[in-house]
C-alpha atoms as a PDB file:
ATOM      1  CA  UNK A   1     121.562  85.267  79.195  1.00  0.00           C
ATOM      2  CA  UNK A   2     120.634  85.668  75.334  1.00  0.00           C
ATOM      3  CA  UNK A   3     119.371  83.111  72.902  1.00  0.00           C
ATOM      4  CA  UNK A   4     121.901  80.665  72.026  1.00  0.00           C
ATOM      5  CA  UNK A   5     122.211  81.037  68.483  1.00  0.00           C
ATOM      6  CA  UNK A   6     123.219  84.886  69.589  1.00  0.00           C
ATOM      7  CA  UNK A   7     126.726  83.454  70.909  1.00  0.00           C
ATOM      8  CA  UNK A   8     128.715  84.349  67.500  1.00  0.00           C
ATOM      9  CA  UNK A   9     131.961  84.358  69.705  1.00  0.00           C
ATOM     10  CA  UNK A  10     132.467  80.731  70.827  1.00  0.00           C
ATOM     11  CA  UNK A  11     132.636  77.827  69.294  1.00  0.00           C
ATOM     12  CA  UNK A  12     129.875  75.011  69.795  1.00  0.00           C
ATOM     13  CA  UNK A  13     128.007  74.156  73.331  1.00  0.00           C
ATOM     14  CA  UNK A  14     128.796  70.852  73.083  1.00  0.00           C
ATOM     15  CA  UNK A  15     132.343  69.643  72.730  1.00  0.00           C
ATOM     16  CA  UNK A  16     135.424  67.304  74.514  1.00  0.00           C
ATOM     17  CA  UNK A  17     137.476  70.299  75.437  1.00  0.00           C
ATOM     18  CA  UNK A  18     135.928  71.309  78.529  1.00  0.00           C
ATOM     19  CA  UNK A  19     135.331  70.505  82.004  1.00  0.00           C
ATOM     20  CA  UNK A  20     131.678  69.951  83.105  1.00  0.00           C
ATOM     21  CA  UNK A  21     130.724  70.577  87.098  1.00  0.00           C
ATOM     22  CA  UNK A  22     130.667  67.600  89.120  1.00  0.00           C
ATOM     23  CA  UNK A  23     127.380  65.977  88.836  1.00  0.00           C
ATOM     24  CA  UNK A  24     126.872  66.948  85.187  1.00  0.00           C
ATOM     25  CA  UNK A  25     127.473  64.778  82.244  1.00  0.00           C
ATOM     26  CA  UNK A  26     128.795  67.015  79.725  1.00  0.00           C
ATOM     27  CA  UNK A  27     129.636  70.998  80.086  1.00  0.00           C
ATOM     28  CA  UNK A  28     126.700  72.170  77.703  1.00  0.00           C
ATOM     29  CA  UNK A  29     123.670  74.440  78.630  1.00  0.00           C
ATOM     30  CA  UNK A  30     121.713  74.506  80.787  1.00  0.00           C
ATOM     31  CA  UNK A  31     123.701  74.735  84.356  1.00  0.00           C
ATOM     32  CA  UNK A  32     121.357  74.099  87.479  1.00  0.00           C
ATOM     33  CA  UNK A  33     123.412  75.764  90.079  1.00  0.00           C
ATOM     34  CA  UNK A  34     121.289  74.186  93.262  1.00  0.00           C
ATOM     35  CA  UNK A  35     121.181  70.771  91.647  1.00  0.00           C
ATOM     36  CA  UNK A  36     124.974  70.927  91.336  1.00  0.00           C
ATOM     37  CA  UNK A  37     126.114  72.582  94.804  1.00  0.00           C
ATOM     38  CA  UNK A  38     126.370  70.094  97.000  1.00  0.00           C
ATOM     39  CA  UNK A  39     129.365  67.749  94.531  1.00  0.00           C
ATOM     40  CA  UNK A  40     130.753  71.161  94.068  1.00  0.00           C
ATOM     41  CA  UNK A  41     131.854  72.216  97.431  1.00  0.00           C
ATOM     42  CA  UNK A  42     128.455  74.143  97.962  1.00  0.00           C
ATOM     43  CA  UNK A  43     129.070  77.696  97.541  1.00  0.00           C
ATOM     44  CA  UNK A  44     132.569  77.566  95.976  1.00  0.00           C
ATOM     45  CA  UNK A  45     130.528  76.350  92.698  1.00  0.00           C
ATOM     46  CA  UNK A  46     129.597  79.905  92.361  1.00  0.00           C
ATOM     47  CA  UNK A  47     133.081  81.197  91.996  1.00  0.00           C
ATOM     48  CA  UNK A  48     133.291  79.270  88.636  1.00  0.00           C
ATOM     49  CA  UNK A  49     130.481  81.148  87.572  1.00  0.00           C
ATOM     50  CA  UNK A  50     129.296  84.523  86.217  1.00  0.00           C
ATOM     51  CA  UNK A  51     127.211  85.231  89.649  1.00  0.00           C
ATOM     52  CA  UNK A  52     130.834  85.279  91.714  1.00  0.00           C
ATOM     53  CA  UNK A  53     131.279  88.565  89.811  1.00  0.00           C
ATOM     54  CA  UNK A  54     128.121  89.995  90.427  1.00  0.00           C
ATOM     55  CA  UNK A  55     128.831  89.437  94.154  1.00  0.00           C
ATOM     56  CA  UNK A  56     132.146  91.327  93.803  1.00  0.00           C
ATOM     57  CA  UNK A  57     130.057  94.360  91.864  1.00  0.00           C
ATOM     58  CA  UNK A  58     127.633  93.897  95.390  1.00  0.00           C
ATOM     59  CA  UNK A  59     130.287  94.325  97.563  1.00  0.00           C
ATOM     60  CA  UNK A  60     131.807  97.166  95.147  1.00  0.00           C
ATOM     61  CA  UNK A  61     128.730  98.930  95.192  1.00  0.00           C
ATOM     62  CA  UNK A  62     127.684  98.564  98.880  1.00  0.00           C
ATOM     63  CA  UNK A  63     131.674 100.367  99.894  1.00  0.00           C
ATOM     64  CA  UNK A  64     131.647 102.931  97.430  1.00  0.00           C
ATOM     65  CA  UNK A  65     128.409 103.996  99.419  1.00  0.00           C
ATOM     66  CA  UNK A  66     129.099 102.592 102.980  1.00  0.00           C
ATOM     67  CA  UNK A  67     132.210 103.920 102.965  1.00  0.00           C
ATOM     68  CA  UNK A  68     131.104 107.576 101.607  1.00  0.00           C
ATOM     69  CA  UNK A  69     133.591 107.491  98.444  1.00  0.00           C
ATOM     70  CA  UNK A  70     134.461 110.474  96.560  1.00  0.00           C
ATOM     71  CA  UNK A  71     131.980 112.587  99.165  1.00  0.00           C
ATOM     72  CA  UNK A  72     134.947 114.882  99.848  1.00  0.00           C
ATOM     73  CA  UNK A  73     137.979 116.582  98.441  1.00  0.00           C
ATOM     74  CA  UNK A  74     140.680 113.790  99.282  1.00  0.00           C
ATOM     75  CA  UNK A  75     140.692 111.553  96.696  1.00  0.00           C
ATOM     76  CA  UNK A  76     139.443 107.747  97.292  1.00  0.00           C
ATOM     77  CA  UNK A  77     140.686 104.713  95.345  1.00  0.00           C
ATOM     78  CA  UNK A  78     138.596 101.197  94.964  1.00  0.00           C
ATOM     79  CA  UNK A  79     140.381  98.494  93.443  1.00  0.00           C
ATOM     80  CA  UNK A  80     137.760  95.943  92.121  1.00  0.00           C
ATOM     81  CA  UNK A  81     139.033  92.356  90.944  1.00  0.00           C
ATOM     82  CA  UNK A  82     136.518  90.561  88.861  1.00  0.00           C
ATOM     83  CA  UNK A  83     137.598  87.184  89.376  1.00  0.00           C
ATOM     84  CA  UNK A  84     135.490  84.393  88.017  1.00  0.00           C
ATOM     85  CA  UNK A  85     136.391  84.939  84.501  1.00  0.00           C
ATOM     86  CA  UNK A  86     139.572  82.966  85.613  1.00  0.00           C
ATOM     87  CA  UNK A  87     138.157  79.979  86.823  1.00  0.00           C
ATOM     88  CA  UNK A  88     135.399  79.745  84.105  1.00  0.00           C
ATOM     89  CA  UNK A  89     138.260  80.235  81.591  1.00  0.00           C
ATOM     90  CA  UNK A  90     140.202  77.271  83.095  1.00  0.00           C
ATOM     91  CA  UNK A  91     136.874  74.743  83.369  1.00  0.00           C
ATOM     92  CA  UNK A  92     135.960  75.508  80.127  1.00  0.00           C
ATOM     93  CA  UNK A  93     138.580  76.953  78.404  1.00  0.00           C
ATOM     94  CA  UNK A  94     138.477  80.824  75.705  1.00  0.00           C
ATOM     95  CA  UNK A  95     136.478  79.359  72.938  1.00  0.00           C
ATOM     96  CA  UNK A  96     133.996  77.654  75.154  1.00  0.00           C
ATOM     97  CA  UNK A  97     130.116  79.326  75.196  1.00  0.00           C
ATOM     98  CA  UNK A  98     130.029  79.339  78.768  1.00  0.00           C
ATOM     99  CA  UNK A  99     133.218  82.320  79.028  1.00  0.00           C
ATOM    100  CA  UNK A 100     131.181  84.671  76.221  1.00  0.00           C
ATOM    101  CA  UNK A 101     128.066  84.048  78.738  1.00  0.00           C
ATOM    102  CA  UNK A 102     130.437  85.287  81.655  1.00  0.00           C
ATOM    103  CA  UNK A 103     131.640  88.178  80.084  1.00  0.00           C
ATOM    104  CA  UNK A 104     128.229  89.796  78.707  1.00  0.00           C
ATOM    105  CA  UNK A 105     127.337  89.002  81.868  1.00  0.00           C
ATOM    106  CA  UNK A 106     130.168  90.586  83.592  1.00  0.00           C
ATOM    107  CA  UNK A 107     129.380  94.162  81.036  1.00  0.00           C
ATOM    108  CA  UNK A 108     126.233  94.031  82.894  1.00  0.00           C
ATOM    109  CA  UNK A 109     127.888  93.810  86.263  1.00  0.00           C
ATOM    110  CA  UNK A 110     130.171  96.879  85.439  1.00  0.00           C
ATOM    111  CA  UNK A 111     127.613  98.904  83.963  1.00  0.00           C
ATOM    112  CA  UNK A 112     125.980  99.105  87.621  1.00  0.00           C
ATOM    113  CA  UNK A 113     129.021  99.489  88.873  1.00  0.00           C
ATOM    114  CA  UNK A 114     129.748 102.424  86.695  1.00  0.00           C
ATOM    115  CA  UNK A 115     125.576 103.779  87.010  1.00  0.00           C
ATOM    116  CA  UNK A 116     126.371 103.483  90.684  1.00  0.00           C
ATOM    117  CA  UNK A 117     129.101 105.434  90.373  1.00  0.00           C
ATOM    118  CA  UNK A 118     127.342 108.075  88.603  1.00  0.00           C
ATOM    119  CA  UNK A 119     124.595 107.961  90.674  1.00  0.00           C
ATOM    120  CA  UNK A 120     126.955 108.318  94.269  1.00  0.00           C
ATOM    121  CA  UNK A 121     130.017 110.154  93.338  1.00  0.00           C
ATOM    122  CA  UNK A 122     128.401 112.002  89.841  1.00  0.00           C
ATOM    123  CA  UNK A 123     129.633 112.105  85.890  1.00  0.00           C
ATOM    124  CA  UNK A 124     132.710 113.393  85.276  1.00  0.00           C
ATOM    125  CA  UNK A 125     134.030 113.168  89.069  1.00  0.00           C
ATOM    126  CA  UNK A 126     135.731 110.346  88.895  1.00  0.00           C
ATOM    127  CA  UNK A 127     138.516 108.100  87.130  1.00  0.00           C
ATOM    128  CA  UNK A 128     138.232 104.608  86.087  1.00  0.00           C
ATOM    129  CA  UNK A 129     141.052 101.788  84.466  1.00  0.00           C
ATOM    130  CA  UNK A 130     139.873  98.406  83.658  1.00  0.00           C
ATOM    131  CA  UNK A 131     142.318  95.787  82.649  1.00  0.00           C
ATOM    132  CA  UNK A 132     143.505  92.084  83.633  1.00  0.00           C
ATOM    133  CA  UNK A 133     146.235  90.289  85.032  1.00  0.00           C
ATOM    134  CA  UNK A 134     146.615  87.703  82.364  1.00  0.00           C
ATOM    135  CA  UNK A 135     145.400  86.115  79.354  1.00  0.00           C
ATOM    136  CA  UNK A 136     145.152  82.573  78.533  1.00  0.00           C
ATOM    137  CA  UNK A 137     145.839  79.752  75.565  1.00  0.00           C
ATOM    138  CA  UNK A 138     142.799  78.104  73.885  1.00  0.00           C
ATOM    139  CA  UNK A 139     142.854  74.504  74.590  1.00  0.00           C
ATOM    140  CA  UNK A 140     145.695  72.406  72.503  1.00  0.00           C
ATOM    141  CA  UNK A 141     143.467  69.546  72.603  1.00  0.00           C
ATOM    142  CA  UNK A 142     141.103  71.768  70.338  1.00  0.00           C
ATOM    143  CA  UNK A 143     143.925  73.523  68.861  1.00  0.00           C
ATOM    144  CA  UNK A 144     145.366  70.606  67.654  1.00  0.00           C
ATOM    145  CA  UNK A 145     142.137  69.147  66.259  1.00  0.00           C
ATOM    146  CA  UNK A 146     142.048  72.605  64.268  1.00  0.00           C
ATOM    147  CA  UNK A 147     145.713  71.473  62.513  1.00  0.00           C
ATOM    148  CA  UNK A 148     147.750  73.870  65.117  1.00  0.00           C
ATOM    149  CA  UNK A 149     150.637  73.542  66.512  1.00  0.00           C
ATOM    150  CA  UNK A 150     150.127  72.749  70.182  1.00  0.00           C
ATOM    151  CA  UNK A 151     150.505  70.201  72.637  1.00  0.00           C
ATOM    152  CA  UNK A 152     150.209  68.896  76.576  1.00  0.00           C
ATOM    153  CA  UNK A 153     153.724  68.774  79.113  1.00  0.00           C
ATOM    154  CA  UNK A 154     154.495  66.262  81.339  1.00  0.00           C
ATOM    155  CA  UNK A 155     156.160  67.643  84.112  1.00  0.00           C
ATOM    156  CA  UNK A 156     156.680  64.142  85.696  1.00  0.00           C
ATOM    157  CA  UNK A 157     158.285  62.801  82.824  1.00  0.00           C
ATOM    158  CA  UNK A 158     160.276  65.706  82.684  1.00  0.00           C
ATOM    159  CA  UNK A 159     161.431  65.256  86.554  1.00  0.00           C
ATOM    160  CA  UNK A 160     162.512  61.658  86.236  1.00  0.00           C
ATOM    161  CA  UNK A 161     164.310  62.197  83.016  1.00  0.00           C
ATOM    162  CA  UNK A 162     166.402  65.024  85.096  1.00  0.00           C
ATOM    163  CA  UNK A 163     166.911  63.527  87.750  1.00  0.00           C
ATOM    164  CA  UNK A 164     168.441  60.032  86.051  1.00  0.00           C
ATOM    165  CA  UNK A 165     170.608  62.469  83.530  1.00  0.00           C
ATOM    166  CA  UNK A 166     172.340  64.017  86.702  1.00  0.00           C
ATOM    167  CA  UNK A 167     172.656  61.050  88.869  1.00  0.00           C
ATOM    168  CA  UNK A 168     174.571  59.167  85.819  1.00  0.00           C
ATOM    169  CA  UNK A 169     177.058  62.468  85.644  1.00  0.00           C
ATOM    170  CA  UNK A 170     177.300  63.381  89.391  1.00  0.00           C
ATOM    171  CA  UNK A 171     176.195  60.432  90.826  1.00  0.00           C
ATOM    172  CA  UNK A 172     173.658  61.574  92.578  1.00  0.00           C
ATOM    173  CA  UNK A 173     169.733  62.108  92.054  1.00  0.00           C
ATOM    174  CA  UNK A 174     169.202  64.125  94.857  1.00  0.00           C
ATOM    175  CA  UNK A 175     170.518  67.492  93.730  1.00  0.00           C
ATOM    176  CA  UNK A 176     166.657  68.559  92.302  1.00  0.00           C
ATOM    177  CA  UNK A 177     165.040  69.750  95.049  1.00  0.00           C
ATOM    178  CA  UNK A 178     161.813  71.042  93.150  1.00  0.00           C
ATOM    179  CA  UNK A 179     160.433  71.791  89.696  1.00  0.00           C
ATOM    180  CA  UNK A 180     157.472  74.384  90.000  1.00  0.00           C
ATOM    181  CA  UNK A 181     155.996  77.170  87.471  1.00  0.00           C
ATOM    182  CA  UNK A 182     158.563  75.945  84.628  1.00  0.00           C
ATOM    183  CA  UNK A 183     161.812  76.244  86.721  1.00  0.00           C
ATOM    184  CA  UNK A 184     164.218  74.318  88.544  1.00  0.00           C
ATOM    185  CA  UNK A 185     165.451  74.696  92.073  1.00  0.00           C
ATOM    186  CA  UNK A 186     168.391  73.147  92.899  1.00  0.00           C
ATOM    187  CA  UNK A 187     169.007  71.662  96.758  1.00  0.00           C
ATOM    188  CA  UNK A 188     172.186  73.672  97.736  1.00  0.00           C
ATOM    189  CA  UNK A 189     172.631  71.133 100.971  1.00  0.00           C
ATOM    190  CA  UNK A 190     172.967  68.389  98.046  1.00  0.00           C
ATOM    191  CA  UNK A 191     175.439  70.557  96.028  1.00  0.00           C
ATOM    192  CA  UNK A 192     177.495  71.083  98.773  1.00  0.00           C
ATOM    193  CA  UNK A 193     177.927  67.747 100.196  1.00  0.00           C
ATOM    194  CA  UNK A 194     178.711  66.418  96.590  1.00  0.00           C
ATOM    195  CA  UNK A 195     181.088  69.737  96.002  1.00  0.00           C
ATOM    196  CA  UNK A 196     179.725  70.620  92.997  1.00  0.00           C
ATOM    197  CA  UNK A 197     179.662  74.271  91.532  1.00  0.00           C
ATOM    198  CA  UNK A 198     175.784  75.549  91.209  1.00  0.00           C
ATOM    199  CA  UNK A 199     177.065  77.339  87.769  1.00  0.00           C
ATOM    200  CA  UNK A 200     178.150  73.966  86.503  1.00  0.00           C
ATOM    201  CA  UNK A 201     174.987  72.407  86.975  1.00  0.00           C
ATOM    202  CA  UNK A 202     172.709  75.007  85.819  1.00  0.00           C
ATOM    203  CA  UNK A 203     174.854  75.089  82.750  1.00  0.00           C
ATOM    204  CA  UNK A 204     174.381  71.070  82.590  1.00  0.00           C
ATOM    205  CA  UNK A 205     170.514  71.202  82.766  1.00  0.00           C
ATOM    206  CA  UNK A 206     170.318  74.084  80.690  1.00  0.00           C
ATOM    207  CA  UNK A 207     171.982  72.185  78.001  1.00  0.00           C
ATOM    208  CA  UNK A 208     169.325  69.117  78.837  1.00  0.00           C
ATOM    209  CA  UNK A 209     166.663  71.723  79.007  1.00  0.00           C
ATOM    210  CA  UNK A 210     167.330  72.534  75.450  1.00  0.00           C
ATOM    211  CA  UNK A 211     166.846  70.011  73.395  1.00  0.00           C
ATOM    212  CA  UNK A 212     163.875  68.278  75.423  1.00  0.00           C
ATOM    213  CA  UNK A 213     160.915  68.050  73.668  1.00  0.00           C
ATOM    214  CA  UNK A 214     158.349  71.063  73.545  1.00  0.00           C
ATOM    215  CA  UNK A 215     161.210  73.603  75.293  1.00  0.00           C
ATOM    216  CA  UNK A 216     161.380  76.383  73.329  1.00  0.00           C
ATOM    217  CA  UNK A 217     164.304  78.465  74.992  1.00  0.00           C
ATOM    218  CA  UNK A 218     166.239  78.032  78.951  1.00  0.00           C
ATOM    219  CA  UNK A 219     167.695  80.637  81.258  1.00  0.00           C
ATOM    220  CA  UNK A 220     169.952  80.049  84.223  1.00  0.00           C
ATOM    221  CA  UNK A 221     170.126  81.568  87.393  1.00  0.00           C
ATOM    222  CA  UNK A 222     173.699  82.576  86.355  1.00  0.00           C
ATOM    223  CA  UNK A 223     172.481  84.344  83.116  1.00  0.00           C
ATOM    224  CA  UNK A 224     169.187  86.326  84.854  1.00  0.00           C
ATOM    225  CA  UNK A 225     172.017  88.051  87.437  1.00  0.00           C
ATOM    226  CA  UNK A 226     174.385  88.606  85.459  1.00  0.00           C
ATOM    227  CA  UNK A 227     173.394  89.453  82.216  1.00  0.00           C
ATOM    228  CA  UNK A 228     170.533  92.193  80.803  1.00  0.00           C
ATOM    229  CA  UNK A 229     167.915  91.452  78.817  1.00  0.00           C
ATOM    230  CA  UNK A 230     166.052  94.355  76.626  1.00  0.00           C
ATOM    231  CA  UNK A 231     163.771  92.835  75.310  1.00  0.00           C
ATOM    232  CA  UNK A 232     161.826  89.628  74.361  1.00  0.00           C
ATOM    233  CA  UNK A 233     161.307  86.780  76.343  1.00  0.00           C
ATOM    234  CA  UNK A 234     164.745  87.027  78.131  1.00  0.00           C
ATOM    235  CA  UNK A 235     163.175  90.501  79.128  1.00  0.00           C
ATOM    236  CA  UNK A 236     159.570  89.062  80.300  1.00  0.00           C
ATOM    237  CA  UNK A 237     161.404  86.719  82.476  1.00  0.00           C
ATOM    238  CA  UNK A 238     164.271  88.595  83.815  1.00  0.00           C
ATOM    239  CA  UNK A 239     161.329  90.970  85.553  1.00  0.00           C
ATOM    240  CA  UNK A 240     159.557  88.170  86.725  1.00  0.00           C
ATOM    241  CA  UNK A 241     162.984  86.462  88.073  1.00  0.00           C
ATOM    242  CA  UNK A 242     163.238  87.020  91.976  1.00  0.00           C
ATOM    243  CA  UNK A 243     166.635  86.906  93.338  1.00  0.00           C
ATOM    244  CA  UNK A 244     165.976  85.118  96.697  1.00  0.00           C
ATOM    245  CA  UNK A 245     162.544  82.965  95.235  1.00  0.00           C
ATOM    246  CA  UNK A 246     162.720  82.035  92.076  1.00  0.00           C
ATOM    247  CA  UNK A 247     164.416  78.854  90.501  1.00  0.00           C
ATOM    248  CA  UNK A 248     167.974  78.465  89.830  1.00  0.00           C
ATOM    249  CA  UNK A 249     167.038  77.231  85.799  1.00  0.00           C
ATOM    250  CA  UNK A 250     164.124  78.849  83.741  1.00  0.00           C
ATOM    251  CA  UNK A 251     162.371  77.216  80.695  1.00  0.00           C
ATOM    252  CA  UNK A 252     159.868  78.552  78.362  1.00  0.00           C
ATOM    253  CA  UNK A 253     157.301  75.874  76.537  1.00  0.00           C
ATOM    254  CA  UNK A 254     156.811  75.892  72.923  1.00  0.00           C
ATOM    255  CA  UNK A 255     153.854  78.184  71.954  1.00  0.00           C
ATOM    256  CA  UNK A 256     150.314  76.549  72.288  1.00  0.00           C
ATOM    257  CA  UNK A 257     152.237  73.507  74.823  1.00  0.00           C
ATOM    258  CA  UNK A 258     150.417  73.728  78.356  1.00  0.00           C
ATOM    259  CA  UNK A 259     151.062  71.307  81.846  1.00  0.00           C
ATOM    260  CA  UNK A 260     147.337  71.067  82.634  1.00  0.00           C
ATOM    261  CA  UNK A 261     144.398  68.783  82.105  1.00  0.00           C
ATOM    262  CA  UNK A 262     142.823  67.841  78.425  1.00  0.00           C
ATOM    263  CA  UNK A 263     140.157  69.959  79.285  1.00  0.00           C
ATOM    264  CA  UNK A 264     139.874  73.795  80.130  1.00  0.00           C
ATOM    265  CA  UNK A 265     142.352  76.111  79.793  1.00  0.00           C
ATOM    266  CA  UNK A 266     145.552  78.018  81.779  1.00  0.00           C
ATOM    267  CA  UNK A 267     148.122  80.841  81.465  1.00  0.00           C
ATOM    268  CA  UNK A 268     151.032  81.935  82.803  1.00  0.00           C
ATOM    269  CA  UNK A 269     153.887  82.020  79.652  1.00  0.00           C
ATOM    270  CA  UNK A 270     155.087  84.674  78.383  1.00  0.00           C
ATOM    271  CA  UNK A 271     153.507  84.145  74.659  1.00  0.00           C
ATOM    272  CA  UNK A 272     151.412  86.851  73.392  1.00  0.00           C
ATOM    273  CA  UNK A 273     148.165  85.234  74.272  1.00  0.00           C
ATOM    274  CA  UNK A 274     148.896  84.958  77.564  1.00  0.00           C
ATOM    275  CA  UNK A 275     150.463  88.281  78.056  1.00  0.00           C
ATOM    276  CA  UNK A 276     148.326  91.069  75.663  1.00  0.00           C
ATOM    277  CA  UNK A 277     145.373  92.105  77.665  1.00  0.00           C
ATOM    278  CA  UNK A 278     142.965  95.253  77.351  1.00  0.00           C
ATOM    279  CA  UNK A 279     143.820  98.880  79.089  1.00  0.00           C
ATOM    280  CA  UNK A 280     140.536 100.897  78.996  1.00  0.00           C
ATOM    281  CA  UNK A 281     140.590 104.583  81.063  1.00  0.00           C
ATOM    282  CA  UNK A 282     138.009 106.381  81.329  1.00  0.00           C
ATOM    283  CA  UNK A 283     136.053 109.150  83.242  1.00  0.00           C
ATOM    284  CA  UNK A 284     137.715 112.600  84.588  1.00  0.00           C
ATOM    285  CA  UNK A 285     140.897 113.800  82.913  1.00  0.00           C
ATOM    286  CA  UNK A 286     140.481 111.159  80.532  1.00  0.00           C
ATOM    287  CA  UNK A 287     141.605 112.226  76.624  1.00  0.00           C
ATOM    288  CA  UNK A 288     138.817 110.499  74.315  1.00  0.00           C
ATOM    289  CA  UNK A 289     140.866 108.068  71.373  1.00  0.00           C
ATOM    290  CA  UNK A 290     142.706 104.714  71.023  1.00  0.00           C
ATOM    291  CA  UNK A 291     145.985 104.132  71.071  1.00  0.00           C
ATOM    292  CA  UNK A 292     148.210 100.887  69.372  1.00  0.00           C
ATOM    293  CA  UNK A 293     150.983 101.964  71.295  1.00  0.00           C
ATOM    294  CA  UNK A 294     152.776  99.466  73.492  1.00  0.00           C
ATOM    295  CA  UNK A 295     152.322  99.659  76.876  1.00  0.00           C
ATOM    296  CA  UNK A 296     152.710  97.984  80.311  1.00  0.00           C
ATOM    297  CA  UNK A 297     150.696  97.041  83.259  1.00  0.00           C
ATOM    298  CA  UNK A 298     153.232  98.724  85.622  1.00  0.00           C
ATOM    299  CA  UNK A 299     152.668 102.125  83.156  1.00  0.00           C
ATOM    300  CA  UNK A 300     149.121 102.123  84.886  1.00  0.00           C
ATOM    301  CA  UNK A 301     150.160 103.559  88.340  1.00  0.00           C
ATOM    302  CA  UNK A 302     152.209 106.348  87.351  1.00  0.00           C
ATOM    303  CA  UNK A 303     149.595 107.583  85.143  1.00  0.00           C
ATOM    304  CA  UNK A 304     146.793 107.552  87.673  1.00  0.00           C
ATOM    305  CA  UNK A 305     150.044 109.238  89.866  1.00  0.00           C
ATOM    306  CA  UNK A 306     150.374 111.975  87.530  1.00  0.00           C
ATOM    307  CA  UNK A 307     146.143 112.436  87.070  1.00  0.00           C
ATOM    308  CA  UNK A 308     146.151 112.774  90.776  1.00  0.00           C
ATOM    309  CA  UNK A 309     149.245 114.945  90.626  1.00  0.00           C
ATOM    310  CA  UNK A 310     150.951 113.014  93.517  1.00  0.00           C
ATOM    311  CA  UNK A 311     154.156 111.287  93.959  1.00  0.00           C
ATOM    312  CA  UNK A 312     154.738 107.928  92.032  1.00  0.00           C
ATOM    313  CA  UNK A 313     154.810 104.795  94.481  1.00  0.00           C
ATOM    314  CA  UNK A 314     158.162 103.677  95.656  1.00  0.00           C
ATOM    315  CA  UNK A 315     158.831 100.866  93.731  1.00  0.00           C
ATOM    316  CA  UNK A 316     157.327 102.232  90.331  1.00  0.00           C
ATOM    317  CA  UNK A 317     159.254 100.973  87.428  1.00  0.00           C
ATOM    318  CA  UNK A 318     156.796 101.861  84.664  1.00  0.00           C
ATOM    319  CA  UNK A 319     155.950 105.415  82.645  1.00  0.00           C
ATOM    320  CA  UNK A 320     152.965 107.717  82.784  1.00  0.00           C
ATOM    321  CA  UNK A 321     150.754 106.820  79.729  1.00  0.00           C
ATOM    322  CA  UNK A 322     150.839 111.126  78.803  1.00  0.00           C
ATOM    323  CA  UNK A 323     148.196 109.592  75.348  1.00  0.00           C
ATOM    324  CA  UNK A 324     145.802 108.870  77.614  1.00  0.00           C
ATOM    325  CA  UNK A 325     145.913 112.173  79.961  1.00  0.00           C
ATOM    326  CA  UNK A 326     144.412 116.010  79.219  1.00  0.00           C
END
């Protein structure tokens, strides 16, 4: 979009830490998009690009006037996910040159949506909350070249080392059914044939869990339902546990340690980089300031609630954000 010695935010163009498009030698400037299609599954290439979210502001646009929004009394809500800033994070990772592109792209993209808005509905008659659903860790490869802490996890490793730990003490290697999203789920049909308690177990691989390499801290299904957490990362995980879903032992990485490629970048812990994002309001009944008090994505809905002077939702667990309101 700008000149490239205008990109102050990234690090260099050229670099090992990312992931360049099929078709493309290295992940550096410039990107021809019709070139690179056809290796890239056509027009799912442009989902990994800054020009999926100008689609979404298209389709934004054309409903808020299609649909006649705010053209009457009842209040009307759009909910607008911006979406490609994921996978161009996860290519190419938060310091790469290629995310600062997407996001001074994506400013463009909202200020239509926001003239558009104007334009449609008027200044000053509506509301608007931007914020995201995640953050994300900068590449350990790159980390680690910097002299940081931070590393790569081998969930196969981890399985097999498991799996041979419990087979030597229960005689049986059978009893894992599944490790996903850093947790274990046990196979209850296993348990039961070999009579074993499910709180012994847990207990068993939490101690395992423990003192493996690049675990930072373990929670059992035993300890999530039984016990409260208040805060920390006992907290963050005890409102992410779900009672009939989620696995029957929890474990947290190290900070800066990721299960994903060399290249590019994920999320999903519950470290501080993965879990502070922005919380912009703005527009009607909007106070003008900044706050550096803490607050929580599930705060967002009872404020808007309380703007609109409705009811909360049903299953709202969060406060009204009062800083924020008239």
């Amino acid at each position: 979009l700008y000149p490239m010695n205008t990109y102050t935010a990234s690090g260099p163009d050229l670099n090992t830490f990312e992931k360049a498009p099929h078709g493309k030698e290295q992940a550096t400037f410039p990107y021809d998009l019709p070139a690179l299609q056809d290796e890239n599954g056509k027009f799912s290439l442009l989902k990994a690009t800054p020009y999926g979210n100008s689609l979404v502001a298209d389709f934004a646009i054309a409903a808020l006037e299609n649909e006649q929004m705010g053209m009457d009394a009842i209040p009307d809500f759009l909910a607008v996910s911006f979406s490609s800033t994921d996978y161009v994070g996860h290519q190419y990772g938060v310091n790469a040159v290629e995310l600062e592109d997407t996001y001074l792209r994506l400013d463009l993209d909202i200020e239509r949506l926001l003239t558009a808005l104007d334009d449609h509905v008027g200044n000053g008659n509506y509301t608007v909350f931007l914020t995201a659903d995640h953050g994300a860790v900068n590449n350990p490869a790159y980390l680690q070249s910097q002299g940081i802490a931070a590393g790569y996890f081998e969930n196969d490793a981890l399985e097999k080392f498991l799996k041979e730990k419990l087979n030597h003490k229960y005689g049986n290697d059978l009893l894992i059914k599944k490790i996903s999203n850093s947790q274990v789920f046990l196979d209850y049909d296993q348990l039961e044939m070999a009579q074993l308690k499910t709180e012994d177990v847990q207990r068993y691989l939490s101690l395992l869990l423990s003192n493996y390499n690049s675990i930072d801290k373990v929670f059992t299904r035993e300890a999530l339902t039984n016990s409260s957490f208040t805060n920390g990362v006992g907290a963050l995980i005890q409102n992410g546990f779900h009672h009939k879903r989620s696995g029957d032992v929890v474990y947290v990485l190290e900070p800066g340690v990721i299960s994903y490629s060399k290249t590019g970048s994920t999320h999903g812990s519950s470290q501080s980089y993965d879990t502070h994002v922005p919380l912009l309001f703005y527009g009607a009944g909007i106070e003008k300031g900044t706050s550096a008090q803490r607050t929580h994505i599930i705060d967002i809905a009872p404020t808007i609630s309380n703007l609109l002077g409705i009811s909360f939702p049903n299953g709202t667990t969060g406060n009204p954000i009062l800083t924020v309101l008239k």
